[in-house]
Each structure stands twice: as C-alpha cells, then as structure tokens.
Protein backbone atom coordinates (compact mmCIF):
# COMPACT_ATOMS: atom_id res chain seq x y z
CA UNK A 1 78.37 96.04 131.30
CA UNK A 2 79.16 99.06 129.36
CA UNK A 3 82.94 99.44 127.94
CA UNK A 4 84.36 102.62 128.01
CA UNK A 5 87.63 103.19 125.90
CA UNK A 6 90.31 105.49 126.48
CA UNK A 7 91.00 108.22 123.79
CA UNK A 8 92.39 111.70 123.47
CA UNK A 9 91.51 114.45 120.61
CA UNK A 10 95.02 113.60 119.19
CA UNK A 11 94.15 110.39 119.00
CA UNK A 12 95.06 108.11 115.74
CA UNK A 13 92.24 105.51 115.95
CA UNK A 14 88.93 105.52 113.39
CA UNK A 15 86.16 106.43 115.46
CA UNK A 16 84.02 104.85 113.05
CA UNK A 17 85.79 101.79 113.78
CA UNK A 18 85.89 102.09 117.09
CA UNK A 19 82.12 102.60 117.12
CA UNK A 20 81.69 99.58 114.93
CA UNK A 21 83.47 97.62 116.89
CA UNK A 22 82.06 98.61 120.09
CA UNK A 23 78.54 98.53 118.80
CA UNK A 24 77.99 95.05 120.35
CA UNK A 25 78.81 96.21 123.71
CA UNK A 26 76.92 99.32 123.74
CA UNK A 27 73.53 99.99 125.74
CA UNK A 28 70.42 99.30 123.98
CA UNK A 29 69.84 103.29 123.49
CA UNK A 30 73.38 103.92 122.47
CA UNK A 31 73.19 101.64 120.30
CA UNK A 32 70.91 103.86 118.41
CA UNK A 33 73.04 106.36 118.87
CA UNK A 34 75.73 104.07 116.90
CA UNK A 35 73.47 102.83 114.10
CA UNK A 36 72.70 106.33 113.35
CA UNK A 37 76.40 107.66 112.85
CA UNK A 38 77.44 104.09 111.24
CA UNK A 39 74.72 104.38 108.80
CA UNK A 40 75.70 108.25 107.75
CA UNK A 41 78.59 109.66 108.85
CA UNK A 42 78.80 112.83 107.14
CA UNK A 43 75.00 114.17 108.58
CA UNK A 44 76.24 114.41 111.70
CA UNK A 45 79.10 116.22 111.10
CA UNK A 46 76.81 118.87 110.75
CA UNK A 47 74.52 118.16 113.41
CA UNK A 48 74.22 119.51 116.73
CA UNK A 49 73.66 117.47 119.88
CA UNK A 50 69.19 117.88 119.89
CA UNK A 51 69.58 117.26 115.84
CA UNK A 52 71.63 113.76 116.69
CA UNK A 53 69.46 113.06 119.49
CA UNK A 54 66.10 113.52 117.57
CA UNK A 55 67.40 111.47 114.61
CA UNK A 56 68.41 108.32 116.44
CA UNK A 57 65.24 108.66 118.63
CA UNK A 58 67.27 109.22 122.08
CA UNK A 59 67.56 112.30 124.46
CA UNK A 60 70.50 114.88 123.93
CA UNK A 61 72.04 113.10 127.26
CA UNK A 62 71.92 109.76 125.51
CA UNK A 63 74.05 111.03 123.04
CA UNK A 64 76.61 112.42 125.24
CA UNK A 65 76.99 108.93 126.78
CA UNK A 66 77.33 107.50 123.55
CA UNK A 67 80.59 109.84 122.58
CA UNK A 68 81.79 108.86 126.03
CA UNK A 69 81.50 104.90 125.63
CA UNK A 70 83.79 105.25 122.50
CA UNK A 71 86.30 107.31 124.15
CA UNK A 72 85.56 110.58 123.08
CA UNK A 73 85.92 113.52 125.53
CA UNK A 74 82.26 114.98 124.82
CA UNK A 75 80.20 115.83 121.60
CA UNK A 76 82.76 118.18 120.15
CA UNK A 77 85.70 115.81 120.48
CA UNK A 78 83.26 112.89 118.93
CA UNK A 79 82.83 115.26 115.67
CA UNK A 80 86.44 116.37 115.67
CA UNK A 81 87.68 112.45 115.47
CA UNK A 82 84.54 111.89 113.29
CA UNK A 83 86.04 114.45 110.68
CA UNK A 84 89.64 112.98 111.14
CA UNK A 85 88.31 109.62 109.92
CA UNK A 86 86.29 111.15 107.18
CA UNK A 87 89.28 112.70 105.86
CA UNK A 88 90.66 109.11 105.38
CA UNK A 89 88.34 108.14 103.07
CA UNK A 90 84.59 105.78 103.45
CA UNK A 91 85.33 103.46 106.48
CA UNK A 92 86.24 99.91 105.64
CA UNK A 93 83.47 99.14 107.45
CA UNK A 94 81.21 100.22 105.21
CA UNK A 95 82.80 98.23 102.72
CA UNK A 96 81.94 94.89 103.93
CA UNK A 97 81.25 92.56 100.79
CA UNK A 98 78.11 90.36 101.23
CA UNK A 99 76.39 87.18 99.06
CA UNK A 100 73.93 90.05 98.51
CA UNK A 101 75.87 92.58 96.14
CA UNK A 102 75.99 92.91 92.54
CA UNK A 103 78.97 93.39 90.55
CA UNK A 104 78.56 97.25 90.54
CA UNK A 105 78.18 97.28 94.49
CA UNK A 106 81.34 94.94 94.79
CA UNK A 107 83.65 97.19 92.47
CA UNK A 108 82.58 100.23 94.35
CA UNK A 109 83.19 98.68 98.11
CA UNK A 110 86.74 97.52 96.66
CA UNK A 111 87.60 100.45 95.36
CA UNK A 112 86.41 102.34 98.96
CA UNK A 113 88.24 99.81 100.80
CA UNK A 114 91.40 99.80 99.01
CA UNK A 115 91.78 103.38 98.71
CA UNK A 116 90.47 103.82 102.31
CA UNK A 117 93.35 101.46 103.72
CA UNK A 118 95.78 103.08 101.37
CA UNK A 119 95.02 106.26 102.61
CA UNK A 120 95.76 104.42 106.54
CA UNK A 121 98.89 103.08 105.49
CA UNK A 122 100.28 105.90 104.30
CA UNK A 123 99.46 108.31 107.43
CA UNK A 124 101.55 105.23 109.44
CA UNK A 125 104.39 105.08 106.75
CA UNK A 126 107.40 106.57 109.37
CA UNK A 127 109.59 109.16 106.70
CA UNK A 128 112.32 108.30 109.20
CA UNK A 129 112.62 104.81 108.52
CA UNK A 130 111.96 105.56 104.59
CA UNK A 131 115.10 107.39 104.25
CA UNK A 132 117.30 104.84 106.36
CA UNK A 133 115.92 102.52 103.62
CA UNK A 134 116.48 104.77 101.08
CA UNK A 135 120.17 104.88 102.02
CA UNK A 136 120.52 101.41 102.06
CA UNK A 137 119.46 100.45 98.95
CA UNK A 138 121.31 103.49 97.42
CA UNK A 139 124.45 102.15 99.01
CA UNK A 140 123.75 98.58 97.86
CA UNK A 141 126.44 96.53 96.21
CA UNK A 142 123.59 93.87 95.14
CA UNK A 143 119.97 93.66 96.33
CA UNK A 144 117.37 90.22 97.42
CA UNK A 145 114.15 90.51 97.97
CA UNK A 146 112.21 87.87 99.81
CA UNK A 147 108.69 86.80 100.02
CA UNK A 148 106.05 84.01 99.70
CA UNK A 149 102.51 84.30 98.38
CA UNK A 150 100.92 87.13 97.97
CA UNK A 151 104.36 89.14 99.14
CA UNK A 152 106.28 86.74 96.76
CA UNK A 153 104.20 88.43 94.22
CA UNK A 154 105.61 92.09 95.61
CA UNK A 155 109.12 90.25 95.56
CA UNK A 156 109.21 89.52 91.86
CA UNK A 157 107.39 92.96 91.17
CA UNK A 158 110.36 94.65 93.10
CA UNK A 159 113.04 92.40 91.21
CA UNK A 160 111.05 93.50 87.85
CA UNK A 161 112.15 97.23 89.10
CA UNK A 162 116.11 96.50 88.55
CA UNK A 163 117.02 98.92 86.61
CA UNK A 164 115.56 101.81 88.76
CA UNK A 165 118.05 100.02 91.61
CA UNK A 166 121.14 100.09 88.92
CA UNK A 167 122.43 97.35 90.77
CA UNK A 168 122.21 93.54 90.48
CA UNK A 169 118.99 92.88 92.43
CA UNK A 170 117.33 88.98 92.61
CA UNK A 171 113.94 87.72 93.55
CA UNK A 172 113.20 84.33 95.76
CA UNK A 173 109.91 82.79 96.45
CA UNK A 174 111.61 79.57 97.11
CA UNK A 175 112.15 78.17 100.56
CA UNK A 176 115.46 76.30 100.03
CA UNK A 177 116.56 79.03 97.27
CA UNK A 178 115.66 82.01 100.20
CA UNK A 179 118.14 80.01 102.61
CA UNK A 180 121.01 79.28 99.47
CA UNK A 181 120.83 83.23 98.19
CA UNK A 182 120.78 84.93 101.92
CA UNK A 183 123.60 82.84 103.10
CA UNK A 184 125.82 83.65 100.13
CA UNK A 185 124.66 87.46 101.15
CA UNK A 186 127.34 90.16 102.76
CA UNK A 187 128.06 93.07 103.98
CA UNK A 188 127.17 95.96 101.47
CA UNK A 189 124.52 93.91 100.68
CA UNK A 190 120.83 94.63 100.97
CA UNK A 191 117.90 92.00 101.80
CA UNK A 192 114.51 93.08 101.66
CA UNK A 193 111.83 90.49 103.71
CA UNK A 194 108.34 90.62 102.70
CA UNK A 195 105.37 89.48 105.13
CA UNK A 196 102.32 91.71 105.91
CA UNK A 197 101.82 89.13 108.99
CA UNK A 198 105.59 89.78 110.18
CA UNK A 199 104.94 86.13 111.63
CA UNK A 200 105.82 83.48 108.90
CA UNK A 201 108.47 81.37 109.57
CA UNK A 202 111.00 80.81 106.75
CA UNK A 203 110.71 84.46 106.05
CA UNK A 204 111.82 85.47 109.49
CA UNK A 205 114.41 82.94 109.68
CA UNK A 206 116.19 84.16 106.39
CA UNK A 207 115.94 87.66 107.28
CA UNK A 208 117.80 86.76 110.28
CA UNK A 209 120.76 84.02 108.06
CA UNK A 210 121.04 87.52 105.97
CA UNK A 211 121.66 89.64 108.86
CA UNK A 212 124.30 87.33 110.19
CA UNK A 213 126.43 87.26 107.09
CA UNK A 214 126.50 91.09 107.33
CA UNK A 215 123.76 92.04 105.26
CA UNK A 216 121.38 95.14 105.66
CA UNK A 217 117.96 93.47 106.42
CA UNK A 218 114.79 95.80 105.74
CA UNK A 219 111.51 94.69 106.52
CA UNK A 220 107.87 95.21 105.00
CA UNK A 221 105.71 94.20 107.27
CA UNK A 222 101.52 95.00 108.23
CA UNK A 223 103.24 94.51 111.51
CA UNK A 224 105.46 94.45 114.40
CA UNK A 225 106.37 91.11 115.59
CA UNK A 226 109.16 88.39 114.69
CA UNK A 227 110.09 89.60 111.35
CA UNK A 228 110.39 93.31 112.78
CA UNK A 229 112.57 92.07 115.31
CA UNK A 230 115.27 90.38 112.81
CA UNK A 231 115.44 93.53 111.00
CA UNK A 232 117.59 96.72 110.49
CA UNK A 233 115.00 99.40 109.31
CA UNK A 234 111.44 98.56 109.11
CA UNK A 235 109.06 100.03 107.04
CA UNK A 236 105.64 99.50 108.62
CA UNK A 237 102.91 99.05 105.79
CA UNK A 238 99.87 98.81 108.38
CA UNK A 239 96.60 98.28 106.66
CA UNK A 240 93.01 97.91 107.77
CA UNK A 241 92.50 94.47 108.20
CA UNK A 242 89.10 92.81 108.11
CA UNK A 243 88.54 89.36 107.62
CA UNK A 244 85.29 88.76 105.69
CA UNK A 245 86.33 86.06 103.23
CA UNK A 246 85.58 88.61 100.07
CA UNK A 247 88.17 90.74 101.39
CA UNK A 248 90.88 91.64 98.52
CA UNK A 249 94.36 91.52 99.68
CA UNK A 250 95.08 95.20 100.16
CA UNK A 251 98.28 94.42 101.84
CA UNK A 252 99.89 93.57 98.96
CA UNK A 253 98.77 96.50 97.06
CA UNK A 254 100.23 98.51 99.90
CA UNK A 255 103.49 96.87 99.83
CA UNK A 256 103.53 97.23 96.18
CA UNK A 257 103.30 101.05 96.55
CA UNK A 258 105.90 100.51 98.92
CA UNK A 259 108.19 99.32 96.71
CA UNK A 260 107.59 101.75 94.00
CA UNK A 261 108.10 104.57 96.55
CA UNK A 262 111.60 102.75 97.43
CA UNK A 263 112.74 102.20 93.38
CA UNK A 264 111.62 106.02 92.37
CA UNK A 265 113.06 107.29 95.51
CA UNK A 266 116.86 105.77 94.65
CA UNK A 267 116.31 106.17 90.89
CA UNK A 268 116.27 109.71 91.88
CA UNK A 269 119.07 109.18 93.71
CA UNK A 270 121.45 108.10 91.00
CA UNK A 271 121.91 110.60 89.35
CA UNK A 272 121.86 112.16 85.56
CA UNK A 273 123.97 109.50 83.79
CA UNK A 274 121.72 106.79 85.24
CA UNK A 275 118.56 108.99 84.53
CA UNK A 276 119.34 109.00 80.94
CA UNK A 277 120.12 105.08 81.13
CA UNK A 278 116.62 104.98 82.14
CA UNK A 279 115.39 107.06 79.48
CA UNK A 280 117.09 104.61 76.94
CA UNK A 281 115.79 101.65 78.39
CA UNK A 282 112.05 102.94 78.46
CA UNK A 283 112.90 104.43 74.89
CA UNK A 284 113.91 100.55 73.62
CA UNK A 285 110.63 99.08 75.41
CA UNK A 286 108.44 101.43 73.40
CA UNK A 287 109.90 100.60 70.44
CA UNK A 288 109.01 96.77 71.52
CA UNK A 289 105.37 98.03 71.62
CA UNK A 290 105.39 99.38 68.68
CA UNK A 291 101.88 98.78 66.44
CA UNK A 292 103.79 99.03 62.80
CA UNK A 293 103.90 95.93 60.70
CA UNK A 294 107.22 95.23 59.85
C-alpha cells in the first residue's frame, strides 16, 4: 500500500527527508524515482520532468506519482520544496556516519550535519519568545541555570557567561543541589531548565519547585512536552534528530548558541557603563594570556 502524505507549497518539512523516510513505502518504480533525487539533489533542480524520468529509468508519469506520494502538489511544487531544503544546507541524511568512512569522510558528514541542523534550528527559533526571554533575564535579580549531561555541560557554559548577565548567576548539575538552589529561588528571579528531550524527570520537576516560589522559569528544550509545560517562555531549540549511534550531539551545540544569543543579547542590553566593565574584564584576561616571560 502506497502512503501518500499531506503537504502544501508553504510547507516547513525537508522533502528530502520526507522522501527518505518514505522511501521504504514507496512503489518499486518510485522508488527509483527516490534513489535518484536522494542520491543528487541539486541535478534535478534543474531538470525537467522527461530529464528526471529518463535518469531514474521511469516514464514522465512515474515521476509525477512520485512528487505526489511525498506530498507534493505536482512536479513544480516537488522542485520548489526541493530548493527550500537545499537552502538549509546538505540533508542530514546524507550525513549518515558508517563503519565504512575514513576520518576525512567523518569530519566532512559532521560538519554537514551540524551546520545543516543549525541552520533547522534556527529557522524554528520563535523571535517572540526570544525577547520575552530577553526581558527576563534583563530584569533578573539573580539567575540558575539547570541541566544534566550533555545540557549540564550548556549549564556551566551559561554560568561561565556571568559577567555578560551582570548579575549573580549559578550553575547546578546536581540532583539534590537543583532541588536546594530552586527552592531558595523567588520572585525577580530567573531559572533557566535545560533538556533537549523536554522529558527528564528531575529537570522538569525543579523547573516546576522554581516556578512555585515565584521564579521566572525559561525553558530550552528540542521539544514540547513536560518541561515545556512547567515553563514561562520557551525557547524551542528543535534539531534534526537521527539516531545512528555515530551521531554527535548537535543539540547541545544548538543550545549552546542559544545561550550565547541570550548573554550577547542582554549584554547589549546593559548599557555603556556595563559595556566598558566588559571591556576591562576582557582587557585583564588578555593580560593573563600574555606570552612575555616575566
């Protein structure tokens, strides 16, 4: 049985993996239809209907029904979305790591990947929600962020940030310290929980302890689910998720530009007499990397 998906020119998804995913399902012709586009993207872009249909070895009407069983509203609408996901970057996909690769071949499918899923992340990033965050953390009497594993690591990156914050601002990767620091939170205070799932536990309960003792709770989160739900503003940092086990963990990478879009944003903020606080602070540092011999 041959699945059909529902899809409009405007539509957001990756044809390409929508196709890939699909691929499985397709008829046995279509699928040639699939390999073809899978395999290079960017020919038929520039191909017309006969020049698609002669290179996967199918009639022109074969090709038609292949744009159709992925949801696209004829050839035209196929290359339309085909360009959209071009314009993101090489599919992830394509990026699959296998025993097979050497070292060059893995660097250059992590760096398509990563900058491929960036590229999806941002286009998802809601501006709306950025600012409310913005706000928040401007407003911010003290600031905690929250996380465990790989989004502990974003935690104690953001905590690292402090002085682009100018405001005391903590980092806890530790379940019974996350419970002791967000109950002691309060209002005027800011806690920021970091999970890419949205789904683990302690991280969702002390979002929701913060929120109780009057804290501001903002979430980063791959997606919506629990930890959404306990949150004031949520700043969805969506990524393309694929889970070969060589996969590198692009969701904290995301998050991490997250952050740094969050601490430049309210360093901005503050003003000139905290901009040349900055400047004095970078200015000692250098002098701490200094190569002279004393």
């Amino acid at each position: 049985m041959q699945t059909h998906v529902s899809a409009s020119v405007g539509g957001t998804g990756n044809i390409l993996e929508v196709a890939r995913g699909l691929r499985a399902e397709l008829r046995k012709s279509d699928r040639k239809v699939c390999d073809i586009v899978l395999e290079d993207p960017r020919r038929i872009l520039s191909a017309t209907v006969a020049e698609t249909a002669l290179l996967a070895g199918v009639s022109q009407p074969t090709v038609i029904r292949f744009c159709s069983a992925i949801g696209c509203d004829g050839f035209q609408d196929f290359k339309l979305r085909l360009a959209q996901s071009l314009a993101l970057g090489v599919p992830a996909t394509h990026s699959v790591i296998t025993d097979a690769d050497s070292p060059d071949q893995v660097a250059r499918k992590i760096f398509d990947y990563t900058m491929t899923s960036l590229d999806w992340a941002r286009n998802r990033l809601e501006s709306p929600a950025l600012a409310r965050a913005v706000d928040a953390l401007v407003a911010a009497q003290r600031i905690e962020f929250f996380g465990f594993g790989a989004s502990g690591i974003v935690a104690l990156d953001a905590q690292q940030k402090f002085p682009l914050f100018g405001v005391p601002c903590g980092a806890e990767i530790d379940s019974h310290q996350q419970v002791m620091v967000a109950s002691l939170l309060k209002p005027g205070d800011v806690a920021v929980a970091i999970s890419n799932t949205g789904t683990t536990r302690s991280t969702v309960e002390v979002a929701k302890l913060a929120r109780e003792n009057g804290a501001t709770v903002i979430g980063i989160t791959g997606n919506e689910g629990p930890l959404a739900d306990a949150c004031d503003i949520v700043l969805l940092t969506e990524t393309l998720e694929n889970t070969n086990i060589y996969t590198p963990t692009i969701s904290r990478i995301a998050a991490l530009v997250v952050v740094d879009i969050l601490s430049t944003a309210v360093a901005l903020r503050r003003g000139e007499a905290h901009v040349e606080s900055f400047k004095r602070m970078k200015k000692t540092l250098s002098h701490m990397r200094s190569t002279a011999r004393i």
